[in-house]
N, C-alpha and C. Protein backbone atom coordinates (compact mmCIF):
# COMPACT_ATOMS: atom_id res chain seq x y z
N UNK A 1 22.67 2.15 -27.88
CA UNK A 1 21.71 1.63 -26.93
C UNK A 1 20.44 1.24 -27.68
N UNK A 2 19.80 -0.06 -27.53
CA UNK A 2 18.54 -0.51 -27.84
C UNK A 2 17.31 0.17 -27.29
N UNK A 3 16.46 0.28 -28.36
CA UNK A 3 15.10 0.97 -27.66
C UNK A 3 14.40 0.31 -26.46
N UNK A 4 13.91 0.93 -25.46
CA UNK A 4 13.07 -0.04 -24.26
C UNK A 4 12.03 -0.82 -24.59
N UNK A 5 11.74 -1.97 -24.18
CA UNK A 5 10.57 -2.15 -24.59
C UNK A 5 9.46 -1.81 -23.82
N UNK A 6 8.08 -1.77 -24.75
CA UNK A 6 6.66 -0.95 -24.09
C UNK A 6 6.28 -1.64 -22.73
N UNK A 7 5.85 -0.53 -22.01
CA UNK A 7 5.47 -1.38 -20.91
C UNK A 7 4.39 -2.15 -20.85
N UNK A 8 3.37 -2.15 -21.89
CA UNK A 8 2.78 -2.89 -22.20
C UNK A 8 2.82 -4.07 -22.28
N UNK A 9 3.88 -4.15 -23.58
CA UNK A 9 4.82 -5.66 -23.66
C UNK A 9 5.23 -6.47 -22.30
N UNK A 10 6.03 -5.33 -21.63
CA UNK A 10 7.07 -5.63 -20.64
C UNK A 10 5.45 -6.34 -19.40
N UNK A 11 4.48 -6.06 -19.50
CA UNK A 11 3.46 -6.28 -18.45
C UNK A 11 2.73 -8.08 -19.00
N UNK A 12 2.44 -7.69 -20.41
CA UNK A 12 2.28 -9.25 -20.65
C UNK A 12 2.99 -10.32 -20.85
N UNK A 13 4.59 -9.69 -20.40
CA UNK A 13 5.51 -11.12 -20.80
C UNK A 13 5.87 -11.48 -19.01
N UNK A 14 5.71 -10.53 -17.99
CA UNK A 14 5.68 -10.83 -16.86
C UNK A 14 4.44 -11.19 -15.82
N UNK A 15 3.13 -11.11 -16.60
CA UNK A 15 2.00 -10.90 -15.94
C UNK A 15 1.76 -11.97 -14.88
N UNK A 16 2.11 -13.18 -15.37
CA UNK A 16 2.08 -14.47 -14.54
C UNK A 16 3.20 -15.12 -14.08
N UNK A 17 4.00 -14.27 -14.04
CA UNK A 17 5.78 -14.68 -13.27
C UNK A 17 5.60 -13.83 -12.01
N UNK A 18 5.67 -14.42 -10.49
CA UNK A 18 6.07 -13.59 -9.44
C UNK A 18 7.45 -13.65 -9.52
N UNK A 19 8.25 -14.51 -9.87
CA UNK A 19 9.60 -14.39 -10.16
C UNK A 19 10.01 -13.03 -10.43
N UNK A 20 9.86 -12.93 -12.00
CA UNK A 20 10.12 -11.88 -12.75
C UNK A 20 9.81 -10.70 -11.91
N UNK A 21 8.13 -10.81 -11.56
CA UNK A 21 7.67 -9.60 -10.70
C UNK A 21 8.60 -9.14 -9.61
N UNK A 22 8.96 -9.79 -8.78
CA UNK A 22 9.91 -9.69 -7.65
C UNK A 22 11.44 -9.52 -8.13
N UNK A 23 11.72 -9.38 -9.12
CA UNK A 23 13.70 -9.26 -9.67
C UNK A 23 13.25 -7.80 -10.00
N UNK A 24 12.03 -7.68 -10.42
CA UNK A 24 11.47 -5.79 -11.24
C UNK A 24 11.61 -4.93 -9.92
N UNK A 25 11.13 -5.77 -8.77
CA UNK A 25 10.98 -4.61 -8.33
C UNK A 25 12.32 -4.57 -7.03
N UNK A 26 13.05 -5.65 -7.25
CA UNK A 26 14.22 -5.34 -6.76
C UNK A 26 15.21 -4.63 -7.39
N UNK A 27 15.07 -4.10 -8.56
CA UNK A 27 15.85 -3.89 -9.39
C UNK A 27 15.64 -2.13 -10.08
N UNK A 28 14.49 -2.76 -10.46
CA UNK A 28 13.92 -0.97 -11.76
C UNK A 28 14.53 0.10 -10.02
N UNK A 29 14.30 0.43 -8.75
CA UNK A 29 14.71 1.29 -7.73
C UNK A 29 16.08 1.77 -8.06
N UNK A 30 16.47 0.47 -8.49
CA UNK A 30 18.27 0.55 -8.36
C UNK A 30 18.92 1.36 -9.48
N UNK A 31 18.25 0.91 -10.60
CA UNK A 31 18.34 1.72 -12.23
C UNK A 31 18.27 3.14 -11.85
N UNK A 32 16.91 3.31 -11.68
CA UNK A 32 16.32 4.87 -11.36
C UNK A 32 17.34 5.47 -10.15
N UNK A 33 18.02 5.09 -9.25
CA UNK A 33 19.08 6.02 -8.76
C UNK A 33 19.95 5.82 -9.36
N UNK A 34 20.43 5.07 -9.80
CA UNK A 34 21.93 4.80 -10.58
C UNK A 34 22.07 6.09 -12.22
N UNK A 35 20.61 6.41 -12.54
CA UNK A 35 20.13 7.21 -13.63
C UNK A 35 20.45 8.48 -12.87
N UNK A 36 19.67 8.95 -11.93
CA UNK A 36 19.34 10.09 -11.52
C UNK A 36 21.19 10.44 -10.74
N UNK A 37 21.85 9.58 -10.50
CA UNK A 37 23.27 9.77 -10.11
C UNK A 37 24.25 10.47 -11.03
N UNK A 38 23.77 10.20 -12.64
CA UNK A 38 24.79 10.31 -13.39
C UNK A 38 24.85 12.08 -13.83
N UNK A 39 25.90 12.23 -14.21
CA UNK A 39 26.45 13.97 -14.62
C UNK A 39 24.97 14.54 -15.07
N UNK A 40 24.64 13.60 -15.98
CA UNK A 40 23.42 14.56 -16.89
C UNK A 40 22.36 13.78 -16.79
N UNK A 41 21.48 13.27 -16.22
CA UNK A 41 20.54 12.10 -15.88
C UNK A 41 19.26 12.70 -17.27
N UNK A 42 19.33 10.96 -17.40
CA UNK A 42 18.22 11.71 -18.81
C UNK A 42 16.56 11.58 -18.11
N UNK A 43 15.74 12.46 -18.40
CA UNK A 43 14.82 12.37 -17.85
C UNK A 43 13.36 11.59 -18.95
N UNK A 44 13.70 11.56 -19.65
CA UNK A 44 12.99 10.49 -20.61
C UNK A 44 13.18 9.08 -20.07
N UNK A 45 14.57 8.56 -20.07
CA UNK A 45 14.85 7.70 -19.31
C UNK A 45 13.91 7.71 -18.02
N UNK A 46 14.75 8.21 -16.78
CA UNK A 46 13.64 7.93 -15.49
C UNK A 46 12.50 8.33 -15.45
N UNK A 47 11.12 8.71 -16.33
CA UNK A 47 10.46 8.72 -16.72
C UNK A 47 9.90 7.12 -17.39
N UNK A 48 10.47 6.46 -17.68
CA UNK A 48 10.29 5.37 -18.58
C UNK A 48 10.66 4.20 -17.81
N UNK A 49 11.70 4.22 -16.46
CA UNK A 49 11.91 3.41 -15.23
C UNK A 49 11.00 3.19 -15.06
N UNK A 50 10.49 4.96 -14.09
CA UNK A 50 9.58 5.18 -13.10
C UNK A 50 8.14 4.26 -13.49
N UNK A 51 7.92 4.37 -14.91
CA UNK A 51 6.69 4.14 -15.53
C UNK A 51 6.28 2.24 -15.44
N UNK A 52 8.09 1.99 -15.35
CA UNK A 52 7.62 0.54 -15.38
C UNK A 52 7.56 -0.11 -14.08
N UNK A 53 8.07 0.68 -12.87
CA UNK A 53 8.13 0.38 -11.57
C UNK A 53 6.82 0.79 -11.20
N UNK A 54 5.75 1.65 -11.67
CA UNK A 54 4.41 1.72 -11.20
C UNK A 54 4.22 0.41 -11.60
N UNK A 55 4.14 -0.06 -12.95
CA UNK A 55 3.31 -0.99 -13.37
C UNK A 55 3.12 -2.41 -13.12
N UNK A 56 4.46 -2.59 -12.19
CA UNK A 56 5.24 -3.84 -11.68
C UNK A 56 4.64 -3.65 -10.67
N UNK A 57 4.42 -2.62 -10.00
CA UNK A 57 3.88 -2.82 -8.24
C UNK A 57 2.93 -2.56 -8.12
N UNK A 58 2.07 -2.03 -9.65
CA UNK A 58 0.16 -2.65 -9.62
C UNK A 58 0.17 -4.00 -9.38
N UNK A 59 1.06 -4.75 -10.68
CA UNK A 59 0.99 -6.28 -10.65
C UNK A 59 0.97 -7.02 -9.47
N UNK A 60 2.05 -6.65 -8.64
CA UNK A 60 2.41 -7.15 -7.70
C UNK A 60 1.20 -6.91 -6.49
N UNK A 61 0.13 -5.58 -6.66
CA UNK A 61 -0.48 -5.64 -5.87
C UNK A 61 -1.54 -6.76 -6.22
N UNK A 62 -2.05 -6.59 -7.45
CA UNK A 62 -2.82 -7.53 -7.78
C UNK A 62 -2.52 -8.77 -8.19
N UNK A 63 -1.96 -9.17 -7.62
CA UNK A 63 -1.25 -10.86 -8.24
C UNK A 63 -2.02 -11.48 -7.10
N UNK A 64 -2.48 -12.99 -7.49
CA UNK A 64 -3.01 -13.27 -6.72
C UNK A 64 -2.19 -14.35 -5.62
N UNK A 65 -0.81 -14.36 -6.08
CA UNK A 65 -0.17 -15.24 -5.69
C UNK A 65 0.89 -14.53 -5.17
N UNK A 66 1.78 -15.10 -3.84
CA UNK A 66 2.70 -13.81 -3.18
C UNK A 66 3.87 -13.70 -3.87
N UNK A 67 4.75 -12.65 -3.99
CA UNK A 67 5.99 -12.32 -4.70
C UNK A 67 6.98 -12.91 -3.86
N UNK A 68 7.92 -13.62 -3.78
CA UNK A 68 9.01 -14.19 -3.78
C UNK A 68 9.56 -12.99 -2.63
N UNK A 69 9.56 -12.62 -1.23
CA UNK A 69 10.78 -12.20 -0.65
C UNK A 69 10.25 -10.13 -0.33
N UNK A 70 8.61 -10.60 -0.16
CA UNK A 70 8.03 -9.08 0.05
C UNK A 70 6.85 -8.96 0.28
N UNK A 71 6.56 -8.28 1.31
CA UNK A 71 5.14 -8.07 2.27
C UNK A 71 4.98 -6.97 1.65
N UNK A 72 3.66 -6.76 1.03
CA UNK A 72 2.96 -5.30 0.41
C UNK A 72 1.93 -4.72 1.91
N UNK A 73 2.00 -3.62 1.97
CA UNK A 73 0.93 -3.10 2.91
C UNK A 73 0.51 -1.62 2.08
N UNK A 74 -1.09 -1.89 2.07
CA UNK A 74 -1.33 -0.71 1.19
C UNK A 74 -1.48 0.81 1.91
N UNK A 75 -1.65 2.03 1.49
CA UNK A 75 -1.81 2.84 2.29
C UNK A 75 -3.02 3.71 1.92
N UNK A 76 -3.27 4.83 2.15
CA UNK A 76 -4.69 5.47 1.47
C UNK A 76 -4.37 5.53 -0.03
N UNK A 77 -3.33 5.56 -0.67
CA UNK A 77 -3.00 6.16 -2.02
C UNK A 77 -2.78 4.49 -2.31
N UNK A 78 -3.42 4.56 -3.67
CA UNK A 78 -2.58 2.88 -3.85
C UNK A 78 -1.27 2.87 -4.43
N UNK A 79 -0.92 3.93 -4.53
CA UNK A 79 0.72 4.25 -5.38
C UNK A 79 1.55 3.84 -4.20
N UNK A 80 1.16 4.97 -2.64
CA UNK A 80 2.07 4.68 -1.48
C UNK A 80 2.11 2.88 -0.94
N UNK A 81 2.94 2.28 -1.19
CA UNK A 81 3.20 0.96 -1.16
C UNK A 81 4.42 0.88 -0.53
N UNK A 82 4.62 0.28 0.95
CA UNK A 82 5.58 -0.31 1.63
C UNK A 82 6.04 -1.95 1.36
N UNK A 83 7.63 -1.63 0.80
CA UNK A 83 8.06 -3.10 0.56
C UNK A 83 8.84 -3.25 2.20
N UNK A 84 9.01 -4.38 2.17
CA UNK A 84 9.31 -5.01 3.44
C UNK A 84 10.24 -6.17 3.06
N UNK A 85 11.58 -6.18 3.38
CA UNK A 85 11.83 -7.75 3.00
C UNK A 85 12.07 -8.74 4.00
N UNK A 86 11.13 -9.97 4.19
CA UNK A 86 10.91 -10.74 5.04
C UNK A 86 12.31 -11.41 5.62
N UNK A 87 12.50 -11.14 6.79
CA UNK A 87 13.80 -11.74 7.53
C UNK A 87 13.99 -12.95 7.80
């Protein structure tokens, strides 16, 4: 297996894609149970999901342009974030 890349990286090669933004965050959810499913779930791993699914749904809060296929509503915590997918 290849090393992950930093989320750092992973933040400036998506910063100005709602595309990208919107496949992350349809997606990194799906990883992180599919991880936490397996016999021995590594926790470095979902640790390192988790880390990039915060950082995708800062973006996404702060983007100034809407994500492709999702209503954000904030709540007192800015972490607690309801996705919604538009019908």
């Amino acid at each position: 297996m290849s090393k992950m890349i930093s989320v750092n990286s992973l933040e400036k090669m998506i910063k100005d894609n709602p595309k990208k933004i919107a496949l992350l965050l349809r997606t990194l959810p799906v990883h992180i149970t599919d991880e936490s499913k397996r016999d021995n779930p590594s926790m470095k791993i979902m640790k390192a999901l988790t880390s990039r699914l915060v950082m995708v749904t800062r973006l996404a809060n702060s983007s100034p342009v809407a994500i492709p296929g999702y209503k954000f509503q904030r709540k007192n915590n800015p972490l607690d974030i309801i996705f919604t997918i538009k019908g």
